[in-house]
N, C-alpha and C. Protein backbone atom coordinates (compact mmCIF):
# COMPACT_ATOMS: atom_id res chain seq x y z
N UNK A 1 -115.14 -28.56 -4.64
CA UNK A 1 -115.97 -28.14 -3.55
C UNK A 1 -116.56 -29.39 -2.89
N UNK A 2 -116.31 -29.79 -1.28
CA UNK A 2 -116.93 -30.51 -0.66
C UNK A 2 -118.08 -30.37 0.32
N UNK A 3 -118.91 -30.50 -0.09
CA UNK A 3 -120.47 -30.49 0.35
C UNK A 3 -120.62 -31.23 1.36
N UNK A 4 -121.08 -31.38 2.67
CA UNK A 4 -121.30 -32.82 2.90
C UNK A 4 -123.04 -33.03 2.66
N UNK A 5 -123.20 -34.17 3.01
CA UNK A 5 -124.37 -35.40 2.33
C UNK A 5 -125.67 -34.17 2.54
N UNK A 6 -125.57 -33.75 3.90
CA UNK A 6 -126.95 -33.01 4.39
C UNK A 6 -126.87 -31.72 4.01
N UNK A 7 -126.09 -31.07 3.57
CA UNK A 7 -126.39 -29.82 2.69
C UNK A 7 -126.61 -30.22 1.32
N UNK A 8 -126.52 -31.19 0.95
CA UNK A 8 -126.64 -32.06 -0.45
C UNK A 8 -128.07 -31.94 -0.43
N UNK A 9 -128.47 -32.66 0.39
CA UNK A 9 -129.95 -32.55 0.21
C UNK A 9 -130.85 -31.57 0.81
N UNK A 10 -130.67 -30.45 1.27
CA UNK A 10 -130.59 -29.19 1.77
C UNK A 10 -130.96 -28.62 0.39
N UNK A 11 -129.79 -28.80 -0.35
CA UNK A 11 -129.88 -27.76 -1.80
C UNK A 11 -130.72 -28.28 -2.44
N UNK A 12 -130.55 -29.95 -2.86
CA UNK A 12 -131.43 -30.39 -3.96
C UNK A 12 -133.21 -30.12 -3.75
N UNK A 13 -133.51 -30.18 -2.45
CA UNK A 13 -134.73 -30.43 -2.21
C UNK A 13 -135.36 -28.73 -2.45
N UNK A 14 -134.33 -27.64 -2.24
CA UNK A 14 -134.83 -26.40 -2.45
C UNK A 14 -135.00 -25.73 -3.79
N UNK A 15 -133.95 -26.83 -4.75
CA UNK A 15 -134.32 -26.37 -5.46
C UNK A 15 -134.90 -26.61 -6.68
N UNK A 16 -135.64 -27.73 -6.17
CA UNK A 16 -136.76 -28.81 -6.95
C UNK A 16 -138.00 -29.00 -5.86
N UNK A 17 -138.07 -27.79 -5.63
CA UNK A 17 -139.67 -27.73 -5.06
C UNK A 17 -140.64 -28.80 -5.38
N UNK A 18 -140.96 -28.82 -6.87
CA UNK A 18 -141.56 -29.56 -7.58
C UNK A 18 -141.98 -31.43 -6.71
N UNK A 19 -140.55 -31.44 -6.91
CA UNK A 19 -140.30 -32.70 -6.54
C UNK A 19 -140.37 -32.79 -4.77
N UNK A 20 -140.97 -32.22 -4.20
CA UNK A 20 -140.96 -32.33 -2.83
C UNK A 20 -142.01 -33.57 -2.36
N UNK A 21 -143.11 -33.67 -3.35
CA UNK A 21 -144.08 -34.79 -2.99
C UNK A 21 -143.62 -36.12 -3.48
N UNK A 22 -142.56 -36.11 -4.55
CA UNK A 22 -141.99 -37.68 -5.12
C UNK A 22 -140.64 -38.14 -3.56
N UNK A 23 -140.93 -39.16 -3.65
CA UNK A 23 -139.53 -39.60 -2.78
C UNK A 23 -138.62 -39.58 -2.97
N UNK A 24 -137.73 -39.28 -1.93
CA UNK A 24 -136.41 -39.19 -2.27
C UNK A 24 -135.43 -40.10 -1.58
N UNK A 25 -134.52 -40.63 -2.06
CA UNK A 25 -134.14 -41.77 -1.60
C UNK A 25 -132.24 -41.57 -1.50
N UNK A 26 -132.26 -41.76 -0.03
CA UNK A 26 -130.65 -42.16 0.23
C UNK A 26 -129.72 -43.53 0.23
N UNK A 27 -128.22 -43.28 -0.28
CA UNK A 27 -128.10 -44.34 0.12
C UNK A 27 -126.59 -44.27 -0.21
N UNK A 28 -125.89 -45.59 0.26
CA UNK A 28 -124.23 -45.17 0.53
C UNK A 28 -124.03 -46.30 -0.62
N UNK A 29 -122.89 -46.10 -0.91
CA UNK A 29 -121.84 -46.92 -2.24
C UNK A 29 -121.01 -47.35 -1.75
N UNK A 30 -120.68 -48.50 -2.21
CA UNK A 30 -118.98 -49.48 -1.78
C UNK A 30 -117.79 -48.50 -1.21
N UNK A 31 -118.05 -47.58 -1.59
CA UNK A 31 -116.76 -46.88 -0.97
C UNK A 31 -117.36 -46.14 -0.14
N UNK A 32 -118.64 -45.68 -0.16
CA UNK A 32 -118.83 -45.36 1.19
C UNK A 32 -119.13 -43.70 1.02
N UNK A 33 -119.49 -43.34 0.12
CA UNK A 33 -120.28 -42.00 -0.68
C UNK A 33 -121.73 -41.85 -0.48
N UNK A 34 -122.32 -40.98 0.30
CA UNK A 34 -123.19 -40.92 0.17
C UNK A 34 -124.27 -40.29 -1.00
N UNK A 35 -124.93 -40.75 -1.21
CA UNK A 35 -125.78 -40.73 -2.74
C UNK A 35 -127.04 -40.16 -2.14
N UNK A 36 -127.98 -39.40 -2.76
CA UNK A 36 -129.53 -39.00 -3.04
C UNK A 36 -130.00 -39.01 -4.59
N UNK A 37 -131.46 -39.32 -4.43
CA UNK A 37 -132.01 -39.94 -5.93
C UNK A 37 -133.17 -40.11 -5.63
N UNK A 38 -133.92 -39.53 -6.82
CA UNK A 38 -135.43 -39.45 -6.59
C UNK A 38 -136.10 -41.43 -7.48
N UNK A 39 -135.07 -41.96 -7.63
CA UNK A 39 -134.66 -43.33 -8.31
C UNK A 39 -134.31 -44.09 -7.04
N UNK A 40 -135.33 -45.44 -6.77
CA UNK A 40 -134.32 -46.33 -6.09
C UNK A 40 -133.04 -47.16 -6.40
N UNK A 41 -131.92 -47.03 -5.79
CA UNK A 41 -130.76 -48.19 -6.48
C UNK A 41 -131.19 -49.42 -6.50
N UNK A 42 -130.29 -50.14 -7.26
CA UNK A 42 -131.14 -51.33 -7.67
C UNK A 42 -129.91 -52.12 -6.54
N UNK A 43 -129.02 -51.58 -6.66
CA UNK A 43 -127.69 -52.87 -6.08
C UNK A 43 -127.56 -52.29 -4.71
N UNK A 44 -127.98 -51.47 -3.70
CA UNK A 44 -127.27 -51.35 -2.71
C UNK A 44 -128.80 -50.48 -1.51
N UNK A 45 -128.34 -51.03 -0.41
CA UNK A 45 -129.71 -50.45 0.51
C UNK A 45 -129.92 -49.14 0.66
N UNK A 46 -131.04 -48.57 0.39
CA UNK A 46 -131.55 -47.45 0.13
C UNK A 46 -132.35 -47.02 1.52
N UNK A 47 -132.33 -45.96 2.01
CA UNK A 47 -133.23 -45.26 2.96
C UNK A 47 -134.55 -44.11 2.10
N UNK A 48 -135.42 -44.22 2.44
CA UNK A 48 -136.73 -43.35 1.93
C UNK A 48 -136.80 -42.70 2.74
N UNK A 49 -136.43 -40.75 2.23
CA UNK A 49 -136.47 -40.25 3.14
C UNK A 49 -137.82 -39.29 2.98
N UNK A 50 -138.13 -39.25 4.11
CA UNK A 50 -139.43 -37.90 3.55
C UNK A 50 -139.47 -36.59 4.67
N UNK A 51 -139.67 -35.42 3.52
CA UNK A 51 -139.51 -34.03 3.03
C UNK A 51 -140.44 -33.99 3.48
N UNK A 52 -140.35 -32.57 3.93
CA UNK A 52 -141.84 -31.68 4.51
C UNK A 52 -142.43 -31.17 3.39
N UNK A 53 -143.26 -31.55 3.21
CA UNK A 53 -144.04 -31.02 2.30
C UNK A 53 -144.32 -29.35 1.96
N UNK A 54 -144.67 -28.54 0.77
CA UNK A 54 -144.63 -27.17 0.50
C UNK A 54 -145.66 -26.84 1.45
N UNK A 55 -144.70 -25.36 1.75
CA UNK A 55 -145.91 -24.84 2.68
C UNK A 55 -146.12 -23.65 1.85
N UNK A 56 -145.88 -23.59 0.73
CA UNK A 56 -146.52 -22.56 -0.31
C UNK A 56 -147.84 -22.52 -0.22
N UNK A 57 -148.39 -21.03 0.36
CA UNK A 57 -149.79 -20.91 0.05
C UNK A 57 -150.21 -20.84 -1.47
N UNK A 58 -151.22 -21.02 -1.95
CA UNK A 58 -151.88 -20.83 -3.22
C UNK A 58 -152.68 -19.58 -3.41
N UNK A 59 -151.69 -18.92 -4.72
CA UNK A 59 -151.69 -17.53 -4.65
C UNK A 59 -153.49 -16.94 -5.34
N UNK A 60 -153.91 -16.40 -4.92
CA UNK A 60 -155.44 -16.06 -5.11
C UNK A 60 -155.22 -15.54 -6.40
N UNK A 61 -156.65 -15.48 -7.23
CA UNK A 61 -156.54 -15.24 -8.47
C UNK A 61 -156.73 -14.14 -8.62
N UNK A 62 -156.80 -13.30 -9.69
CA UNK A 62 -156.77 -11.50 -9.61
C UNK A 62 -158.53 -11.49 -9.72
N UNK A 63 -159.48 -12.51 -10.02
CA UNK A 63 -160.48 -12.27 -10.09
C UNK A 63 -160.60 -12.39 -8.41
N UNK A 64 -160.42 -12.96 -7.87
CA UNK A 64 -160.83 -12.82 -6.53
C UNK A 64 -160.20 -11.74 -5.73
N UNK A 65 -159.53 -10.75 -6.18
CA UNK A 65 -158.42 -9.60 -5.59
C UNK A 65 -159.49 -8.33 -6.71
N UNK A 66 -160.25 -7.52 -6.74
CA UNK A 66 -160.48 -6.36 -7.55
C UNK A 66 -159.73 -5.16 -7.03
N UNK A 67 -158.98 -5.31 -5.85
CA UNK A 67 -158.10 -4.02 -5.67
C UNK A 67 -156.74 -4.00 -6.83
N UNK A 68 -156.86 -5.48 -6.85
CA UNK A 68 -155.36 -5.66 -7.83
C UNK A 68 -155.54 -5.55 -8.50
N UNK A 69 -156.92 -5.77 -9.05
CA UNK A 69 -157.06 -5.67 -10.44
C UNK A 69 -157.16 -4.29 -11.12
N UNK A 70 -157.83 -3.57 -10.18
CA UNK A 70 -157.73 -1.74 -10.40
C UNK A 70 -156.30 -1.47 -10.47
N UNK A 71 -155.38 -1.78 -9.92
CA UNK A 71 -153.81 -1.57 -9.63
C UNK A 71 -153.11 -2.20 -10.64
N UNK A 72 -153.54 -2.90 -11.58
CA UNK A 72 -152.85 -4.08 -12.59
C UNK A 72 -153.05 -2.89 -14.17
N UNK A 73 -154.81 -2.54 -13.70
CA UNK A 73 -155.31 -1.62 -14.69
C UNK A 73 -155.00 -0.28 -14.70
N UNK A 74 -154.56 0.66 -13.82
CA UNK A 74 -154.20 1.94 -13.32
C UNK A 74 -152.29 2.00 -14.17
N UNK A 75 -151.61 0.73 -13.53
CA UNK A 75 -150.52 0.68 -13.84
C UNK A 75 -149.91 0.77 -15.63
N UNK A 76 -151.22 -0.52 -15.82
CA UNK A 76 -150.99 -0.61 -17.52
C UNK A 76 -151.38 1.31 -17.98
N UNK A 77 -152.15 1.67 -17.74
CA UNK A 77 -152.73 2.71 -18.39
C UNK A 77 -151.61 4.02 -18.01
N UNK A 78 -151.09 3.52 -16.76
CA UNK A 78 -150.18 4.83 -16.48
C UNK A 78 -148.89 4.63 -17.28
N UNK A 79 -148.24 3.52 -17.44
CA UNK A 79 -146.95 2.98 -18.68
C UNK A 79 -147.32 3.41 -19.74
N UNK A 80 -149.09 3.09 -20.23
CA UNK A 80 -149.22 3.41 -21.92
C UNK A 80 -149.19 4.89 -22.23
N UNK A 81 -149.55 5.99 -21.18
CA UNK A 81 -149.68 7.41 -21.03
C UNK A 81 -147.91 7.64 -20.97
N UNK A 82 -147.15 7.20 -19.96
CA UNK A 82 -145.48 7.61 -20.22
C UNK A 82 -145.28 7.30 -21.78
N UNK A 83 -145.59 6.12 -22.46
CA UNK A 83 -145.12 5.88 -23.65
C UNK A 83 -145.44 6.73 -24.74
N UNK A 84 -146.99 6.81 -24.80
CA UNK A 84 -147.66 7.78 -25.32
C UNK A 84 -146.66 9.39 -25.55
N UNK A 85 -146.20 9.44 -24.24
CA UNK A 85 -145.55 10.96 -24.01
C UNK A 85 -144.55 11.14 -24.57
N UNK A 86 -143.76 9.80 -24.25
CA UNK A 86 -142.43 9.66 -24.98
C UNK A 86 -142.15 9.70 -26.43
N UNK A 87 -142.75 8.73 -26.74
CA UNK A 87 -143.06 8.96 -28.29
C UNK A 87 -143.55 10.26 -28.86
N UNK A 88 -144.65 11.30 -28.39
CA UNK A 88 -144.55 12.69 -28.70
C UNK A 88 -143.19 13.47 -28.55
N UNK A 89 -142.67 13.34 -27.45
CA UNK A 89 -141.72 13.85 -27.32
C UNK A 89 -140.49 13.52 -28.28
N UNK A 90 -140.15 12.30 -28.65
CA UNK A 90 -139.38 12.16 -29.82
C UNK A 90 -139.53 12.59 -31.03
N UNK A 91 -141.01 12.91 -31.47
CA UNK A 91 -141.76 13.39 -32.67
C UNK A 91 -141.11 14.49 -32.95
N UNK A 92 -141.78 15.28 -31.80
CA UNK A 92 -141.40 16.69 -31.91
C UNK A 92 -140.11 16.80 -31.77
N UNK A 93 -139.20 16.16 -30.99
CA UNK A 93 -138.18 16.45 -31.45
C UNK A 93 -137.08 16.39 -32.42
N UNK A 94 -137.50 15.01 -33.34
CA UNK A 94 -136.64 14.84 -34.72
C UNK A 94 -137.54 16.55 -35.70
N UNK A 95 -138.87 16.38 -35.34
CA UNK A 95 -138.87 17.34 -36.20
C UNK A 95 -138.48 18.90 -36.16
N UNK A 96 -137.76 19.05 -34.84
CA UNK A 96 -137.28 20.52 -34.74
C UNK A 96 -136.09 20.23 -35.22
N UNK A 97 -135.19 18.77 -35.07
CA UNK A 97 -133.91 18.90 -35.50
C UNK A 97 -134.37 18.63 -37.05
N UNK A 98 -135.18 18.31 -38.16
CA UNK A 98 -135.13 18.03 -39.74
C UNK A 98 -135.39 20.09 -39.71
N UNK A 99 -136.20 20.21 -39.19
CA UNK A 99 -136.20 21.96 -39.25
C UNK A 99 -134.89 22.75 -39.05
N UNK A 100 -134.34 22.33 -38.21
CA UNK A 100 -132.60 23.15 -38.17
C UNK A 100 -132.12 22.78 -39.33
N UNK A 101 -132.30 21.28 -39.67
CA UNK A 101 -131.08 21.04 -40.56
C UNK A 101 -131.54 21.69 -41.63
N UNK A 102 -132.82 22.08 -41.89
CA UNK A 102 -133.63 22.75 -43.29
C UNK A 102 -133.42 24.12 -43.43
N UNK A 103 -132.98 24.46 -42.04
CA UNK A 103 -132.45 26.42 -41.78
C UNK A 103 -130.76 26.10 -42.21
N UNK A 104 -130.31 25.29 -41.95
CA UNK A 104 -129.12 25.63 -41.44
C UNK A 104 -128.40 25.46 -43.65
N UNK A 105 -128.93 24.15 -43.74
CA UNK A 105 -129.27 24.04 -45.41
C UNK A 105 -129.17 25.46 -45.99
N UNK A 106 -130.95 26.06 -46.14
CA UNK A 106 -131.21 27.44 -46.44
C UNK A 106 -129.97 28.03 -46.01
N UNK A 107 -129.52 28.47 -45.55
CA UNK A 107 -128.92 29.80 -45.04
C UNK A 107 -126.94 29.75 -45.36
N UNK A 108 -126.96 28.06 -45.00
CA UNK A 108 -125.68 27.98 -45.77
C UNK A 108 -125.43 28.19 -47.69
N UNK A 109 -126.50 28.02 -48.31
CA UNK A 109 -127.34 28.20 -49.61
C UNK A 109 -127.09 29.93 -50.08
N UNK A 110 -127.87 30.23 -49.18
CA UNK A 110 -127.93 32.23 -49.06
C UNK A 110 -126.08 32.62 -49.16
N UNK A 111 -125.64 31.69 -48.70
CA UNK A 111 -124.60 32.59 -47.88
C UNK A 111 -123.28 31.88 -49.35
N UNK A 112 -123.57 31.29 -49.85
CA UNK A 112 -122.66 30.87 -50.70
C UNK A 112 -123.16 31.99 -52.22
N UNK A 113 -124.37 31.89 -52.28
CA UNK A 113 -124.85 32.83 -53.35
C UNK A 113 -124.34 34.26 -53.19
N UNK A 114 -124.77 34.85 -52.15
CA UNK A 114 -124.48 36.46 -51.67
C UNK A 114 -122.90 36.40 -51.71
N UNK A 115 -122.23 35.51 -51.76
CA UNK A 115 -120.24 35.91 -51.36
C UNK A 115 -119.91 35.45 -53.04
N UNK A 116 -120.45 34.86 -53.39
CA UNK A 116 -120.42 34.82 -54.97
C UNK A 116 -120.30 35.83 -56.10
N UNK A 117 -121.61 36.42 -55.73
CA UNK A 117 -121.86 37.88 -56.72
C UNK A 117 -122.37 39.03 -55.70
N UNK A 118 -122.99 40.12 -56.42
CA UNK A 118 -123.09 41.52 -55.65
C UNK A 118 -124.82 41.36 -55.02
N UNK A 119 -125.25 41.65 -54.01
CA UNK A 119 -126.75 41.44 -53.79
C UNK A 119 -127.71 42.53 -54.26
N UNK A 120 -128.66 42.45 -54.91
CA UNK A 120 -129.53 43.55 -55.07
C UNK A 120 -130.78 43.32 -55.17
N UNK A 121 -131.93 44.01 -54.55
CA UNK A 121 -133.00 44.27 -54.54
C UNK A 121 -134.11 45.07 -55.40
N UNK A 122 -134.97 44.42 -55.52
CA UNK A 122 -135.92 45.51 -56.81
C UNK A 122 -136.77 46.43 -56.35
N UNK A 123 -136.63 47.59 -56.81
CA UNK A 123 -137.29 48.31 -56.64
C UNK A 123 -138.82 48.62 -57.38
N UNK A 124 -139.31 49.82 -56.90
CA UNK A 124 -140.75 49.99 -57.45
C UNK A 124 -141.48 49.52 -58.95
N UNK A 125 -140.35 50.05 -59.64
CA UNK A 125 -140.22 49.68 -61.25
C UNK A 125 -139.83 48.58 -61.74
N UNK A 126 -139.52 47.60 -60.59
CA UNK A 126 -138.84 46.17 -61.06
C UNK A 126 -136.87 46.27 -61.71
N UNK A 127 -136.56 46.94 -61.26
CA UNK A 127 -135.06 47.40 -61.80
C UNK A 127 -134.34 47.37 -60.64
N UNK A 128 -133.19 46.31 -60.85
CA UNK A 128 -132.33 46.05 -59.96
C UNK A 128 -132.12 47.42 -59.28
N UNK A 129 -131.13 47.34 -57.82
CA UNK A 129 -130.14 48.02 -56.87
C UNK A 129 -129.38 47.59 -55.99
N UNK A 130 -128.39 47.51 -56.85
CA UNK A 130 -127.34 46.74 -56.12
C UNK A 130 -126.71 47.33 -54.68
N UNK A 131 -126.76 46.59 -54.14
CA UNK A 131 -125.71 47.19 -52.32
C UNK A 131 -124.17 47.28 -52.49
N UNK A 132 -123.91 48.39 -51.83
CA UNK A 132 -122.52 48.73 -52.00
C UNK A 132 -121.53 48.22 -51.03
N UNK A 133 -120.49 47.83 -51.18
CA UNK A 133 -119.46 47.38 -50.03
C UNK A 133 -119.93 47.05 -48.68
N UNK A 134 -120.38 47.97 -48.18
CA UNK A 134 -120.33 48.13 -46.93
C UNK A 134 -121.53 46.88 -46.60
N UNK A 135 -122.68 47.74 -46.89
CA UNK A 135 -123.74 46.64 -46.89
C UNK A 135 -123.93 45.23 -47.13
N UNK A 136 -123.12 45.37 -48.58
CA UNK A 136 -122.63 43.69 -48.77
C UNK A 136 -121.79 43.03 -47.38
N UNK A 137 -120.88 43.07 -46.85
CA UNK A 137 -120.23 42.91 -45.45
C UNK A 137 -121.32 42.68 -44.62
N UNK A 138 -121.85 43.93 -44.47
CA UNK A 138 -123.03 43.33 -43.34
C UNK A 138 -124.04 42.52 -43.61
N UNK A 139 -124.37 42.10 -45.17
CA UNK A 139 -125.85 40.75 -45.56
C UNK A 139 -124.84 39.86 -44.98
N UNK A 140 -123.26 39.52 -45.28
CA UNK A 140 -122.57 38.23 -45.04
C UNK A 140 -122.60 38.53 -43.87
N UNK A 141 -122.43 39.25 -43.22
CA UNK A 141 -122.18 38.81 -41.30
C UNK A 141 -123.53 38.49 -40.86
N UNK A 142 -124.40 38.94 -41.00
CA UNK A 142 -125.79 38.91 -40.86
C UNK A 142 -126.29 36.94 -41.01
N UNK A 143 -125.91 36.81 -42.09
CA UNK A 143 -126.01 35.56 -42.84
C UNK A 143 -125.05 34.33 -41.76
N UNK A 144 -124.23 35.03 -41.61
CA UNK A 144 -123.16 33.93 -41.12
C UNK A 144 -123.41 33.87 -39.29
N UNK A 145 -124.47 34.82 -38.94
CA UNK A 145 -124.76 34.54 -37.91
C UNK A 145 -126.04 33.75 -37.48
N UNK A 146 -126.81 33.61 -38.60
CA UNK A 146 -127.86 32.59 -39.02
C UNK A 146 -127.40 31.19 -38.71
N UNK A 147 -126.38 31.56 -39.72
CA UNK A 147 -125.48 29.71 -39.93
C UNK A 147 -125.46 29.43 -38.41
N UNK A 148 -124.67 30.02 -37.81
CA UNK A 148 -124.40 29.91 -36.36
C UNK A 148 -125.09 29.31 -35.32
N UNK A 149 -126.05 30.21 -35.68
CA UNK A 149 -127.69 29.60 -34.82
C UNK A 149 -128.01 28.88 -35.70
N UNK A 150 -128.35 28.03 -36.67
CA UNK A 150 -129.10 27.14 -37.50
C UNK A 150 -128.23 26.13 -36.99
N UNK A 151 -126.69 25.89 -37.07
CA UNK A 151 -125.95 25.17 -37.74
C UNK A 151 -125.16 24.44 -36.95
N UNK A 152 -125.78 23.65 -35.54
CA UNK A 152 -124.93 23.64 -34.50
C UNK A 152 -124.33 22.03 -34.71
């Protein structure tokens, strides 16, 4: 990429702000290259060139701004309230999913027991009654539609 000399110092000077108040110094080489350097050469005639100085205003402090400062304070407090929210919102939501996985657990549990053996319930006297065919079919469909909804 060939630059010439005055976009050379075009770029450098923009983008060493800093250096806008030190001098900057031109100057050509035996072959005839033009050079910039905030360094005078020692072996060959140098031109001192001078830069316009920053016209950067000096940015006011937030103590001297109290609108900004309400706006600096409004902002922080409105980020810590989204975060605040967010973080509830994740709460509650791992804990509805540890709750599915605790239904879906249960019910896959139920459903291995009941297809195992015969189901029965106690009655008044504490003495089994077992469910007959039919019923048994319907605790497992019943059951397996739990899973369904628990178990996604």
């Amino acid at each position: 990429m060939n630059l010439k000399p005055a976009y050379l110092l075009v770029i450098f000077s923009l983008s060493f702000p800093f250096m806008a108040q030190a001098e900057i110094y031109k100057w050509v080489d035996a072959q005839g290259n033009v050079h910039f350097g905030d360094k005078k050469p020692n072996s060959s005639q140098s031109e001192t060139l001078s830069l316009p100085a920053s016209k950067s205003s000096p940015t006011p402090s937030a103590s001297e701004n109290p609108n900004q400062q309400q706006r600096q304070k409004k902002l922080l407090q409105t980020l810590q309230e989204e975060r605040e929210l967010r973080e509830k919102e994740t709460k509650v939501s791992l804990e509805k999913q540890n709750k599915l996985k605790q239904d879906c657990a249960y019910w896959k549990d139920y459903l291995r027991n009941i297809s195992s053996g015969r189901i029965y319930t106690l009655d008044n006297k504490g003495e089994r009654v077992y469910a007959n065919d039919q019923e048994h079919e319907t605790q497992i469909k019943q059951v397996q539609q739990q899973i369904d909804q628990y178990c996604r």
